[in-house]
N, C-alpha and C. Protein backbone atom coordinates (compact mmCIF):
# COMPACT_ATOMS: atom_id res chain seq x y z
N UNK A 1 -31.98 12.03 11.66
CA UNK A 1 -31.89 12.43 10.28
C UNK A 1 -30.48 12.17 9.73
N UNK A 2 -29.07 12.53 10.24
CA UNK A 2 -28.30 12.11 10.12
C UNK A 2 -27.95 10.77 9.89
N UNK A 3 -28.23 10.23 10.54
CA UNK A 3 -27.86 8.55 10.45
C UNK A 3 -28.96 7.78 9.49
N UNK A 4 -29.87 8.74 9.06
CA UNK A 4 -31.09 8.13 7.21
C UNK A 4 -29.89 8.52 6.37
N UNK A 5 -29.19 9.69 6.18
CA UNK A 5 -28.45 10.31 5.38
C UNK A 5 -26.92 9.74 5.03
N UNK A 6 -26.60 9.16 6.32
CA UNK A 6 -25.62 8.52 6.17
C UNK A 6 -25.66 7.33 5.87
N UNK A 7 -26.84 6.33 6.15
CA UNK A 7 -27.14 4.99 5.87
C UNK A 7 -27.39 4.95 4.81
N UNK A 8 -28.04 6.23 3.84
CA UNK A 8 -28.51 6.17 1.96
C UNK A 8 -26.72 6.06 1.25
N UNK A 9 -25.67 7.11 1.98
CA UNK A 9 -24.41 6.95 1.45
C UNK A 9 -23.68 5.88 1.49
N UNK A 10 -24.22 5.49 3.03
CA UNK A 10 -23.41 3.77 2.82
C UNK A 10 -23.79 3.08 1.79
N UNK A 11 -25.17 2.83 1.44
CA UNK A 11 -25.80 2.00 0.57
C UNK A 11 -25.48 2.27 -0.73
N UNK A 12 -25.30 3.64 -1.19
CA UNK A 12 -24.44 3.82 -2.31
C UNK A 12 -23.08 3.29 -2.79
N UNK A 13 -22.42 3.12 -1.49
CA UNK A 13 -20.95 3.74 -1.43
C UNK A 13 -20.72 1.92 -1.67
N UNK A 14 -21.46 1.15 -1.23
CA UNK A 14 -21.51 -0.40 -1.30
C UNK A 14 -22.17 -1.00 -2.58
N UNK A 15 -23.21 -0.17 -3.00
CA UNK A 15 -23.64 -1.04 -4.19
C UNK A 15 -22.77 -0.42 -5.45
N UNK A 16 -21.68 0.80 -5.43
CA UNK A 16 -20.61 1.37 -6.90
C UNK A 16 -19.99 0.15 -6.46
N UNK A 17 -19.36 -0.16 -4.77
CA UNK A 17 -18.29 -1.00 -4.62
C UNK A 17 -18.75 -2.61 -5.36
N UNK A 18 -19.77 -2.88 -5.18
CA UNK A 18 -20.06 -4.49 -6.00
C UNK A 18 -20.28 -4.20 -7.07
N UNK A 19 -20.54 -3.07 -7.46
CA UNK A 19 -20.74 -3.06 -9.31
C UNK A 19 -19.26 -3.35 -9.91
N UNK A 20 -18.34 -2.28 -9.19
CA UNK A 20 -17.05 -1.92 -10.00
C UNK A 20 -16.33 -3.53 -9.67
N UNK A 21 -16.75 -4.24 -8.37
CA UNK A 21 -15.97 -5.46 -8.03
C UNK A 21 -16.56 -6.51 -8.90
N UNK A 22 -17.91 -6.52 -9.58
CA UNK A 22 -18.55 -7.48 -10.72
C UNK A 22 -17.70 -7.38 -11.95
N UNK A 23 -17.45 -6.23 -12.10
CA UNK A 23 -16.90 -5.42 -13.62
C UNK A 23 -14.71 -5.88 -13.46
N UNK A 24 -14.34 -5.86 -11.97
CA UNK A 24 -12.98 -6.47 -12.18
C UNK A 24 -13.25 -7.65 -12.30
N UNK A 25 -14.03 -8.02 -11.95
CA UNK A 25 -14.08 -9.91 -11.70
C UNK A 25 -14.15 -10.36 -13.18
N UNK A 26 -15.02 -9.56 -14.33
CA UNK A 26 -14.94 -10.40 -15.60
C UNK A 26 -13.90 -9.61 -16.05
N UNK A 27 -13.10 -8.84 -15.85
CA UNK A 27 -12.08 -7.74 -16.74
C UNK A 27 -12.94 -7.20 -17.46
N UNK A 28 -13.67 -6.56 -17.07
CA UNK A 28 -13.63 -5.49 -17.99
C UNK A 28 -13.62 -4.35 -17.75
N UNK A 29 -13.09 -3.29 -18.94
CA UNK A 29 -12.40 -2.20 -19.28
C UNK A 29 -13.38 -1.26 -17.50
N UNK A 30 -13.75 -1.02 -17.51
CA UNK A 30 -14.56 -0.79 -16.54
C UNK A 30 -14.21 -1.20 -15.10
N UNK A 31 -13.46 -2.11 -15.10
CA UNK A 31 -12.92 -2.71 -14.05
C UNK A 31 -11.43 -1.86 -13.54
N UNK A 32 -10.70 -1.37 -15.01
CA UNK A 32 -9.47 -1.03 -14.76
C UNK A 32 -9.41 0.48 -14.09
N UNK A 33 -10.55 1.14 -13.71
CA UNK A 33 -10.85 2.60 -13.40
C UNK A 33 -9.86 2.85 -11.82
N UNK A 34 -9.30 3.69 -11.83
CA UNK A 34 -8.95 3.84 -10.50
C UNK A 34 -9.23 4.80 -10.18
N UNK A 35 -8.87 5.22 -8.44
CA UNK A 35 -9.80 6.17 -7.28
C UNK A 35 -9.58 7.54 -8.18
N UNK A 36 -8.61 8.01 -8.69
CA UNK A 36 -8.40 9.38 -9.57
C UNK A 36 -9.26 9.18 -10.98
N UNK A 37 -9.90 7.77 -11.84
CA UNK A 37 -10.44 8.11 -12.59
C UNK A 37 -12.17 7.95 -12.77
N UNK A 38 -12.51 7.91 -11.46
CA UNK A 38 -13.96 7.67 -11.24
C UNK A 38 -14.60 8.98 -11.73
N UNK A 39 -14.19 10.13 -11.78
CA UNK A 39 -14.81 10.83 -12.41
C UNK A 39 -15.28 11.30 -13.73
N UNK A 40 -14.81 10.09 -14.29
CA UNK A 40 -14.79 9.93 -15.71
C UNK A 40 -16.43 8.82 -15.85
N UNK A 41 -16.72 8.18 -14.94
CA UNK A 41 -17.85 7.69 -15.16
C UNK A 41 -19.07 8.68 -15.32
N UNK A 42 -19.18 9.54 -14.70
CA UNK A 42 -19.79 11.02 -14.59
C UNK A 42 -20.18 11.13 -16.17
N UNK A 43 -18.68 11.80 -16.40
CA UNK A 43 -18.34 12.40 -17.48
C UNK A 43 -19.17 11.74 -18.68
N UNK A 44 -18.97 10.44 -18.74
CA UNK A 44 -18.63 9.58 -19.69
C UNK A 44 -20.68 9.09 -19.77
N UNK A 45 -21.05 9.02 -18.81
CA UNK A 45 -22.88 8.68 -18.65
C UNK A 45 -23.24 10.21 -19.35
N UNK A 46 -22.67 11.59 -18.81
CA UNK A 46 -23.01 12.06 -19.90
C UNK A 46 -22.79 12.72 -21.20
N UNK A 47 -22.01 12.56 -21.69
CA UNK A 47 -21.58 12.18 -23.13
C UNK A 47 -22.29 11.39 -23.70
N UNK A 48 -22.66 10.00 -23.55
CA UNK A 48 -23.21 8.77 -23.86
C UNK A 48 -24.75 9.09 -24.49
N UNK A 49 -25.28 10.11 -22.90
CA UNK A 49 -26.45 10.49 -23.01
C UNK A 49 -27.35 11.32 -24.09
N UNK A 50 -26.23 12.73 -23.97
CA UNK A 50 -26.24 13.84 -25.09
C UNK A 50 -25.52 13.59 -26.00
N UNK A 51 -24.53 13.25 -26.82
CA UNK A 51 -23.95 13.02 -27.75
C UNK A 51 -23.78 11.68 -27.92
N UNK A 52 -23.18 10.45 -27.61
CA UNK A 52 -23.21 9.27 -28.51
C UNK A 52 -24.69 8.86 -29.06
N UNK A 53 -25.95 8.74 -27.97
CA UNK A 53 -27.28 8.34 -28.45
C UNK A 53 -27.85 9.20 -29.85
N UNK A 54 -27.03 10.34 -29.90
CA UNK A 54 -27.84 10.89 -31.21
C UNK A 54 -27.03 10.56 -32.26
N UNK A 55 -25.99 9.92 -32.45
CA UNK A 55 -24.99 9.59 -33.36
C UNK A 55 -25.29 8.32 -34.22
N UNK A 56 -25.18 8.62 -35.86
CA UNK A 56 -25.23 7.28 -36.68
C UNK A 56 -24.78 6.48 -36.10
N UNK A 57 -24.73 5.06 -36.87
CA UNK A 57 -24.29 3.90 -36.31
C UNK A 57 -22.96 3.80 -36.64
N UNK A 58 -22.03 4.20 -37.69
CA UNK A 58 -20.93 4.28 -37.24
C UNK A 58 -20.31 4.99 -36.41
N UNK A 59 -20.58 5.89 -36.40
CA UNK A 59 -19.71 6.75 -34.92
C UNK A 59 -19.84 6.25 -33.22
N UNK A 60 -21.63 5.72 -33.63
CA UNK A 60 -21.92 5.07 -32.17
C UNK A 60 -21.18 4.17 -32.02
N UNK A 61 -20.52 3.18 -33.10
CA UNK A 61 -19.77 1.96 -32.99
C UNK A 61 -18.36 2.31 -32.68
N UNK A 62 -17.69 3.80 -33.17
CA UNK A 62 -16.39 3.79 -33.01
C UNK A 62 -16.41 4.67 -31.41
N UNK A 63 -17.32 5.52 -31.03
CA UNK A 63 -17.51 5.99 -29.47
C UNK A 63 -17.64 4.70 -28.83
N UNK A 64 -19.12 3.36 -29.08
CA UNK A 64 -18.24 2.34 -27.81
C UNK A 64 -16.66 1.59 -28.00
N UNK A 65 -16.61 1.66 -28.99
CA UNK A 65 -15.05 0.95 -29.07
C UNK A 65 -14.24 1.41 -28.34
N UNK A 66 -13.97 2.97 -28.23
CA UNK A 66 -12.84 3.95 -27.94
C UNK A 66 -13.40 4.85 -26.98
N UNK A 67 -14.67 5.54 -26.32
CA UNK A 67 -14.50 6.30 -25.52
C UNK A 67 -14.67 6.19 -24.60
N UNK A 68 -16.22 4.85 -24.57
CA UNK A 68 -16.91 4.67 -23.40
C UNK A 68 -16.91 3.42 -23.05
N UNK A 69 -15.37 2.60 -22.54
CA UNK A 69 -14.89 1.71 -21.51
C UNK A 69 -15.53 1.61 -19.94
N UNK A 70 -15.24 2.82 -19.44
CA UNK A 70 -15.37 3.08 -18.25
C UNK A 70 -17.01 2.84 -17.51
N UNK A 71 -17.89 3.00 -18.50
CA UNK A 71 -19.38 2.32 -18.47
C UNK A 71 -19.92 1.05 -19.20
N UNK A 72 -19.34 0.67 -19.90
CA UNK A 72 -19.99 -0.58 -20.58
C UNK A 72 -19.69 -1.64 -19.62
N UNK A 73 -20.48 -1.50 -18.47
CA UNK A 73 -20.53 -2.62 -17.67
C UNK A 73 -21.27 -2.58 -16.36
N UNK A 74 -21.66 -2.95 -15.48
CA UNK A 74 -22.21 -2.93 -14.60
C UNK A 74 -22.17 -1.36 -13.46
N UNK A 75 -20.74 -1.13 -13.37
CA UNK A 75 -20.56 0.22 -13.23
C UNK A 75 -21.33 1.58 -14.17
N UNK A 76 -21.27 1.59 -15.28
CA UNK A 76 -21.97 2.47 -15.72
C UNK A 76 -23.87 1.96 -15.77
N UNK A 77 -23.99 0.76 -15.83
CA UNK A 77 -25.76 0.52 -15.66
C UNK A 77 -25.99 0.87 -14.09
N UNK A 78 -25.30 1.03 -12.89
CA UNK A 78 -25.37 1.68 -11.72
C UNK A 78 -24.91 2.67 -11.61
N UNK A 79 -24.61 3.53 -12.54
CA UNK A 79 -24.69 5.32 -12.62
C UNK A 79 -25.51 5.45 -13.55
N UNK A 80 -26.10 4.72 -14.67
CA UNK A 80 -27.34 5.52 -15.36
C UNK A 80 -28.46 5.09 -14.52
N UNK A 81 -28.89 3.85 -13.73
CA UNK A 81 -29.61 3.54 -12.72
C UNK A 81 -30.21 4.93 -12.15
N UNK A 82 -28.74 5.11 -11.00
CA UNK A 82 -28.62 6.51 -10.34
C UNK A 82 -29.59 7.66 -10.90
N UNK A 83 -29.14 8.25 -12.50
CA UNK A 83 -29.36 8.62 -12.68
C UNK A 83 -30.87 8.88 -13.11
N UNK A 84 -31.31 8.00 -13.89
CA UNK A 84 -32.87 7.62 -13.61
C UNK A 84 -33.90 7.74 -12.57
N UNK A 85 -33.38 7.27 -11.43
CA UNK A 85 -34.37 7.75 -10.16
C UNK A 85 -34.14 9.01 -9.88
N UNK A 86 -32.88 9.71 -9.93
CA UNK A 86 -32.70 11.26 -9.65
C UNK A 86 -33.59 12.08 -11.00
N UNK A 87 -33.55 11.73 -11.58
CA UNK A 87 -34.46 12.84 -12.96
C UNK A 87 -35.95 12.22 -12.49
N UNK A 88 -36.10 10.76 -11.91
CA UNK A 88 -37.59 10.45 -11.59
C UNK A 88 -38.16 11.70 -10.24
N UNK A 89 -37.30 11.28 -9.59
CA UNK A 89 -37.93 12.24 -8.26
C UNK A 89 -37.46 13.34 -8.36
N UNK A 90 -36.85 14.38 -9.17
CA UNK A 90 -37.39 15.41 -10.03
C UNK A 90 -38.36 15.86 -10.79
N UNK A 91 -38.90 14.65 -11.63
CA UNK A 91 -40.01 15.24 -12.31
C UNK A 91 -39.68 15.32 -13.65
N UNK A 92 -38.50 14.92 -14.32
CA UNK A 92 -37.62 15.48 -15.27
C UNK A 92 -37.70 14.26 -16.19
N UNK A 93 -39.21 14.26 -16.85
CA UNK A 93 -39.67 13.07 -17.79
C UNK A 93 -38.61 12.64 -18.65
N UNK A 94 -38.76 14.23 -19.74
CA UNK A 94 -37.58 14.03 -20.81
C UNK A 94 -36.11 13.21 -20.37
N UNK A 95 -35.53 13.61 -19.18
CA UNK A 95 -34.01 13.41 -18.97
C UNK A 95 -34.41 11.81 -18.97
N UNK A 96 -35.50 11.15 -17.88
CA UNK A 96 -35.68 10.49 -17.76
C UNK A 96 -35.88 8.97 -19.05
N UNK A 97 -36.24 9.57 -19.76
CA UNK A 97 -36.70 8.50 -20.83
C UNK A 97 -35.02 8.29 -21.21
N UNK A 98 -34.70 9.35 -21.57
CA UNK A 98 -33.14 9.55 -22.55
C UNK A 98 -32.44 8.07 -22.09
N UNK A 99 -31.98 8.54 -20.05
CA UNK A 99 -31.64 7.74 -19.59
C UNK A 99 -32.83 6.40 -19.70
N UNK A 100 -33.69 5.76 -19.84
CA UNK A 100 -34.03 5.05 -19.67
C UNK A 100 -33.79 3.96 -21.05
N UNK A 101 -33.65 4.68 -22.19
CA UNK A 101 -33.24 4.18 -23.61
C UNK A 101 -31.75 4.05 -23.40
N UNK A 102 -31.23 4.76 -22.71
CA UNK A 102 -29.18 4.54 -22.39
C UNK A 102 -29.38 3.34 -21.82
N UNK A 103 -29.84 2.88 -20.85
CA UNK A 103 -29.86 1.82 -20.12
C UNK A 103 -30.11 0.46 -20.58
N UNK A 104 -31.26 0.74 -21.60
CA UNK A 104 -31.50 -0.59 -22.39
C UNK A 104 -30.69 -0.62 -23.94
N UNK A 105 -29.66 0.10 -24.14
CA UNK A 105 -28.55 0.23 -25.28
C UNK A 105 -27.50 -0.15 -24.55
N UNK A 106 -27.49 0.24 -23.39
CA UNK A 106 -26.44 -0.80 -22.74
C UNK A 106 -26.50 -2.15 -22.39
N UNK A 107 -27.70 -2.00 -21.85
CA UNK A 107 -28.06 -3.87 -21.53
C UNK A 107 -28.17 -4.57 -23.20
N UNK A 108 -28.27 -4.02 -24.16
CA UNK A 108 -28.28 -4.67 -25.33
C UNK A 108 -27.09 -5.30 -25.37
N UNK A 109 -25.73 -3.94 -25.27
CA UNK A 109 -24.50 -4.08 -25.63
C UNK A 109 -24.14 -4.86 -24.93
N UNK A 110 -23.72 -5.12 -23.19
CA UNK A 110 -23.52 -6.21 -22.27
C UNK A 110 -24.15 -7.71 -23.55
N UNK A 111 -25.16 -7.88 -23.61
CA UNK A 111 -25.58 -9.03 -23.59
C UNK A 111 -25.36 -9.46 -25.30
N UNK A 112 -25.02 -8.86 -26.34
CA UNK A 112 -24.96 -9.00 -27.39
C UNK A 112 -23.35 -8.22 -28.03
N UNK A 113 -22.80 -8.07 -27.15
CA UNK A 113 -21.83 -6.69 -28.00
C UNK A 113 -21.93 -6.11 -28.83
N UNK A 114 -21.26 -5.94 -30.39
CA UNK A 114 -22.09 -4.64 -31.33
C UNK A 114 -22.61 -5.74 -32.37
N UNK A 115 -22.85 -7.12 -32.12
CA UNK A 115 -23.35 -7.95 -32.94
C UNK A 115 -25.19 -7.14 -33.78
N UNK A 116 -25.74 -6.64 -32.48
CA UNK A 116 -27.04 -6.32 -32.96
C UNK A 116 -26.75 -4.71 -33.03
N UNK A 117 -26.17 -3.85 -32.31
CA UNK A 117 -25.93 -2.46 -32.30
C UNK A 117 -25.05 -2.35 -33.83
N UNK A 118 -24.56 -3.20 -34.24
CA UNK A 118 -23.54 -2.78 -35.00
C UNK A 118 -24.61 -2.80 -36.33
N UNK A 119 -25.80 -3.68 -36.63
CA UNK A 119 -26.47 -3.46 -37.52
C UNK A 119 -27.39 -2.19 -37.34
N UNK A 120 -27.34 -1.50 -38.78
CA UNK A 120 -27.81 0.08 -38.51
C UNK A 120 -29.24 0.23 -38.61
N UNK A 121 -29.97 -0.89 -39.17
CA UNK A 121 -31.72 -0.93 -39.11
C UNK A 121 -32.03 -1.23 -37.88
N UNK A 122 -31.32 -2.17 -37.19
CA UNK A 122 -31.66 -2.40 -35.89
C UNK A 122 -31.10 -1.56 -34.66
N UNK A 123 -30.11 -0.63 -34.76
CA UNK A 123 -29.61 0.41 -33.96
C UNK A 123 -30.58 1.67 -34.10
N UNK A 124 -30.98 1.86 -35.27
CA UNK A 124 -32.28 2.87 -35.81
C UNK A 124 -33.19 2.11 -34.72
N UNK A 125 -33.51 1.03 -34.85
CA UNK A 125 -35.22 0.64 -34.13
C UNK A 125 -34.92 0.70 -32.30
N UNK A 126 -33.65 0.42 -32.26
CA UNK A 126 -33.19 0.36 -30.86
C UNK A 126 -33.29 2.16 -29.99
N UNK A 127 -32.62 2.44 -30.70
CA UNK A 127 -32.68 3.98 -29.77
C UNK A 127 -33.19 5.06 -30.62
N UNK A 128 -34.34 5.26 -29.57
CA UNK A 128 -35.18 6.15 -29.35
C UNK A 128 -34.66 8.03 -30.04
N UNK A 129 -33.38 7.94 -29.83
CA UNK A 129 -32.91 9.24 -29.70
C UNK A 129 -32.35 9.84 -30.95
N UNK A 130 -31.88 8.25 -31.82
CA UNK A 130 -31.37 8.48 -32.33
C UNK A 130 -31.25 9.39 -33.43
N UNK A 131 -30.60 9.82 -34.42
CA UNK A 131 -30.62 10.59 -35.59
C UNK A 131 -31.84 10.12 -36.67
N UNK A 132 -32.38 8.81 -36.68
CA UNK A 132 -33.42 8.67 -37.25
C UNK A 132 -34.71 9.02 -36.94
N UNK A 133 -34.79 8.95 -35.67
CA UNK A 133 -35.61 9.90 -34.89
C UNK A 133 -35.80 11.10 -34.44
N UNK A 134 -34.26 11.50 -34.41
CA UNK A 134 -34.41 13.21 -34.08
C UNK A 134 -33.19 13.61 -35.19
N UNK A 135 -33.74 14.25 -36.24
CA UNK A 135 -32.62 14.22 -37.47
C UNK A 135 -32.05 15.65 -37.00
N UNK A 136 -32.89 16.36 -36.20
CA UNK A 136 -32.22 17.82 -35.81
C UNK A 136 -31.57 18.05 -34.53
N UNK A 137 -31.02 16.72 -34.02
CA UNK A 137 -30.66 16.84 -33.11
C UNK A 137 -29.29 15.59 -33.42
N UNK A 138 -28.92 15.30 -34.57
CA UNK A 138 -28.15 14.59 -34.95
C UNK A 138 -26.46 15.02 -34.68
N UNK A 139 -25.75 14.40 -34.00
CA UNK A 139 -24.28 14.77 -33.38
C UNK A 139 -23.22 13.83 -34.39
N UNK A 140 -22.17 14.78 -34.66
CA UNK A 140 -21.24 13.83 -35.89
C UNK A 140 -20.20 14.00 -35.07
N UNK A 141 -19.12 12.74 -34.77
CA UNK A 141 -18.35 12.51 -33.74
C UNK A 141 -17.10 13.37 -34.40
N UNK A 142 -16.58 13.56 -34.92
CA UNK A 142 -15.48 14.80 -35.45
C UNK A 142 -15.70 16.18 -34.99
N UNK A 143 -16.78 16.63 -35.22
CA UNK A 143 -17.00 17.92 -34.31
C UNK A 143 -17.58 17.94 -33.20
N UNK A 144 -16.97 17.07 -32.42
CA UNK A 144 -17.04 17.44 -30.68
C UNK A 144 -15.95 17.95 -30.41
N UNK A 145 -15.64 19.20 -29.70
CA UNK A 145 -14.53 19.69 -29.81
C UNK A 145 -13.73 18.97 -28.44
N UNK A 146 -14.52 18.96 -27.19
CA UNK A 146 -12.92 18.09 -26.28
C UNK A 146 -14.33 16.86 -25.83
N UNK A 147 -13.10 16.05 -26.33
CA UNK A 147 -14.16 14.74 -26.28
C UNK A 147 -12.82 13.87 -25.05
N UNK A 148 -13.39 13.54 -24.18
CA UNK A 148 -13.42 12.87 -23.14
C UNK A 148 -13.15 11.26 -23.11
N UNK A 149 -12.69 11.06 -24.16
CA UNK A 149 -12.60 9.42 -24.86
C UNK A 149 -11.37 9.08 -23.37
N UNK A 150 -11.71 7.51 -23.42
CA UNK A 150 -11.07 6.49 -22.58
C UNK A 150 -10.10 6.27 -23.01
N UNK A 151 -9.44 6.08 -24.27
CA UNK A 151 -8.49 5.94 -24.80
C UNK A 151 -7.17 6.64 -24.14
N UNK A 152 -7.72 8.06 -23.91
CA UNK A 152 -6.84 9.45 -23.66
C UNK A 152 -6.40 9.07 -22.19
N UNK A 153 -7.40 8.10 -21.37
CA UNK A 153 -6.96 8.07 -20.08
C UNK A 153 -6.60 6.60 -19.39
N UNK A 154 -6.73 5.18 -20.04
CA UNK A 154 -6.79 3.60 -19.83
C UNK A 154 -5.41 3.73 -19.43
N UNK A 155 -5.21 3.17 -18.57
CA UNK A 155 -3.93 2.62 -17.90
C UNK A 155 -3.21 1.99 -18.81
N UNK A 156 -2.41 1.99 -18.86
CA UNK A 156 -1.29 1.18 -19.54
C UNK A 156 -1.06 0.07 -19.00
């Protein structure tokens, strides 16, 4: 049993290591994370989750610009990954979808940058979560009181 348990951590511990080594290889912001700021990927998947996805399209545009570096890249699509099978083999539909709409707003962003996110009819049709869809669950980026932005922590 030990050595299933330890062979699932290796396999983890190797597929963050080729994500984060994909993400230095093109530079990106995601790449620059070091061993003290990995816990900001955490952080930052959920923020993304609960507060940027319910946010108009401008705020969603100025949160990826400025907060959420540390995931827009292969590293964060292998922590919302993560996260997806853990809410699956829970049982935890709702969490599940959320993350499953994060995942394909990211693979948008990777493959288009805010060329298509940045238009607001098509950021409306894109996520599921959003304020056009859930108007009572709508988040305005000024009143988050400690917001966790990348900015506050990017290497110099």
């Amino acid at each position: 049993m030990t050595n299933l348990h330890e062979s699932k951590i290796n396999d983890q511990k190797n597929s963050f290591m080729a994500a984060l080594g994909k993400d230095r290889m093109y530079k990106r912001e995601c790449g620059a994370v070091t061993d003290q700021q990995i816990w900001m990927i955490g952080v930052l998947v959920k923020y993304f989750m609960n507060k940027v996805m319910r946010m108009d399209c401008l705020d969603f545009q100025r949160a990826i610009k400025t907060d959420l570096g540390p995931i827009l890249g292969d590293t964060g699509m292998w922590a919302l990954k993560n996260y997806m099978a853990m809410q699956t083999q829970k049982g935890n539909l709702e969490k599940k979808k959320i993350a499953r709409n994060a995942i394909d707003l990211l693979t948008k962003y990777l493959e288009t940058g805010l060329d298509v996110l940045g238009i607001e009819n098509k950021y409306n049709m894109l996520n599921r979560f959003g304020p056009k869809k859930c108007p009572d669950k709508k988040v305005v980026r000024n009143t988050i009181p400690i917001l966790y932005s990348w900015a506050h922590y990017a290497p110099l």
